[in-house]
C-alpha atoms as a PDB file:
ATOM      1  CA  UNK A   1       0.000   0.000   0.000  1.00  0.00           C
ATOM      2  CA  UNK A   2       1.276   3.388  -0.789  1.00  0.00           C
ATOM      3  CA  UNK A   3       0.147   6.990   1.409  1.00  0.00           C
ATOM      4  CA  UNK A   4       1.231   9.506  -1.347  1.00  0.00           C
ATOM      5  CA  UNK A   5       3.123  12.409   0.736  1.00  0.00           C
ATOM      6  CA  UNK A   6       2.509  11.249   4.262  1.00  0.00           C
ATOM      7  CA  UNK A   7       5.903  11.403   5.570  1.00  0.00           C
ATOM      8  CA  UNK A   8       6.381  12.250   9.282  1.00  0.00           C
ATOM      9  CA  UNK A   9       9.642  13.223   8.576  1.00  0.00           C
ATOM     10  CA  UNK A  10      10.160  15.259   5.457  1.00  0.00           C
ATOM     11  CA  UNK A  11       6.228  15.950   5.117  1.00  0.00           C
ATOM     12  CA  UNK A  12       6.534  15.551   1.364  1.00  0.00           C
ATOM     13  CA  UNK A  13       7.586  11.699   1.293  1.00  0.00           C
ATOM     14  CA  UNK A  14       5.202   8.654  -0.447  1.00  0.00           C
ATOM     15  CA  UNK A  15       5.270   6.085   2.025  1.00  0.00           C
ATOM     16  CA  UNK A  16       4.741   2.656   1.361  1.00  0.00           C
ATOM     17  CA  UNK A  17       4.232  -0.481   3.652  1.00  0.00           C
ATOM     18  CA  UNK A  18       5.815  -4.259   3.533  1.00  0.00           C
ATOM     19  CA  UNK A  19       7.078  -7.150   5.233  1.00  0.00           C
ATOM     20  CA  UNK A  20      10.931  -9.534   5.835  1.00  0.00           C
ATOM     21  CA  UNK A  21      11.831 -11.710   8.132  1.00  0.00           C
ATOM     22  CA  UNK A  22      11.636  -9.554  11.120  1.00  0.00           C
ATOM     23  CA  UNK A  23       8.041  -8.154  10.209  1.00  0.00           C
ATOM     24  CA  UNK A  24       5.787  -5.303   8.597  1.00  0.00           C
ATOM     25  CA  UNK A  25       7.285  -1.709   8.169  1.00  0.00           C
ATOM     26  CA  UNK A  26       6.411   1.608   6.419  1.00  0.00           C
ATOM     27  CA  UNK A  27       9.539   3.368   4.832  1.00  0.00           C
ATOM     28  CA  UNK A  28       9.218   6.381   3.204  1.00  0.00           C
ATOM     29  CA  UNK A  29      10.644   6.144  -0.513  1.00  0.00           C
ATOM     30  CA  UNK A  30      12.345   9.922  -0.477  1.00  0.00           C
ATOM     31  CA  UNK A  31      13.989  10.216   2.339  1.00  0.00           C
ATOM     32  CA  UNK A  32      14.166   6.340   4.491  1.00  0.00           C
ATOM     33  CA  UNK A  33      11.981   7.344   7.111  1.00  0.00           C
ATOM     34  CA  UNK A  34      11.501   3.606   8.844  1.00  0.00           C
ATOM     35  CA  UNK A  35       8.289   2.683  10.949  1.00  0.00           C
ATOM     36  CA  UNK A  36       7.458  -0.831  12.821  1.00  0.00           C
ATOM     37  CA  UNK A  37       3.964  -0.483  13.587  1.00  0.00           C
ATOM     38  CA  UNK A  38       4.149  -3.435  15.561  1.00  0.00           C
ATOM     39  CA  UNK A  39       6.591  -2.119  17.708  1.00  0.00           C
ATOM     40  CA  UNK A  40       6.005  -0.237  21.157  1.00  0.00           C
ATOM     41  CA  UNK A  41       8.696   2.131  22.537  1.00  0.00           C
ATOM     42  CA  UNK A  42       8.350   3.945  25.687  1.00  0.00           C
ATOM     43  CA  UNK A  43       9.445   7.708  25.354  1.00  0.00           C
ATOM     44  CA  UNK A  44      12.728   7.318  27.134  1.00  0.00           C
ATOM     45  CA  UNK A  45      13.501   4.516  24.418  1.00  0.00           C
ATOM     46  CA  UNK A  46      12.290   6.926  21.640  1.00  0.00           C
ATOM     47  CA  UNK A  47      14.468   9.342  22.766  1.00  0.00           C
ATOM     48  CA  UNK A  48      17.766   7.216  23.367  1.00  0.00           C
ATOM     49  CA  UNK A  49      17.609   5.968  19.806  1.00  0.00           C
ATOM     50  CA  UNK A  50      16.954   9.705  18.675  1.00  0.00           C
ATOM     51  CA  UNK A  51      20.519  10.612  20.520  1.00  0.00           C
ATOM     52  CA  UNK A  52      18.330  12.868  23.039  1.00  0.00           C
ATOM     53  CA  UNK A  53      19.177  12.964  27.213  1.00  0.00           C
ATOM     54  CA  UNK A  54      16.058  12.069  28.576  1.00  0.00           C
ATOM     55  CA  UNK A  55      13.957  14.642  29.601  1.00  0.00           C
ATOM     56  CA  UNK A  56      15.450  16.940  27.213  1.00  0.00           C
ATOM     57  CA  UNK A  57      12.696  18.962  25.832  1.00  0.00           C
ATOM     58  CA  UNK A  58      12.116  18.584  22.059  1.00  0.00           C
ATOM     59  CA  UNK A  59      12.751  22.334  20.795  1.00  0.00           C
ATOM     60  CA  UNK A  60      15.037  25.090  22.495  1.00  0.00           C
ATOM     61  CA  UNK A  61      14.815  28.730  22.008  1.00  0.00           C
ATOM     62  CA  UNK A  62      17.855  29.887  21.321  1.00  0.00           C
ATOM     63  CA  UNK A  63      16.781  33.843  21.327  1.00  0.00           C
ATOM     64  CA  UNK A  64      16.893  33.928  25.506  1.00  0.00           C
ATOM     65  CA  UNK A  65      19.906  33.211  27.062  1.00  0.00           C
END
């Protein structure tokens, strides 16, 4: 199946769906955007594969220092 620009990441990405050995996945054909549906992560795993410390807030302003 294929979700014409439905990218979470680059917004402007088709993303399709299929299977392997180690299950289903959507991957977005434009920029690799991977997604296990099947798979649950809690938000300190989310953010340890993103490379975040946890409980980092997602954006900083940078203005006020």
């Amino acid at each position: 199946m294929y979700k014409i620009k439905s990218c979470p990441r680059c917004h402007f990405g088709d993303v399709y769906g299929d299977s392997d050995q180690y299950g289903k996945y959507e991957q977005c054909f434009q920029c690799g955007w991977t997604n296990y549906p099947d798979r649950k992560l809690t938000q300190e795993e989310a953010q340890a594969e993103k490379g975040e410390p946890v409980g980092a807030s997602g954006k900083r302003d940078r203005r006020h220092k």
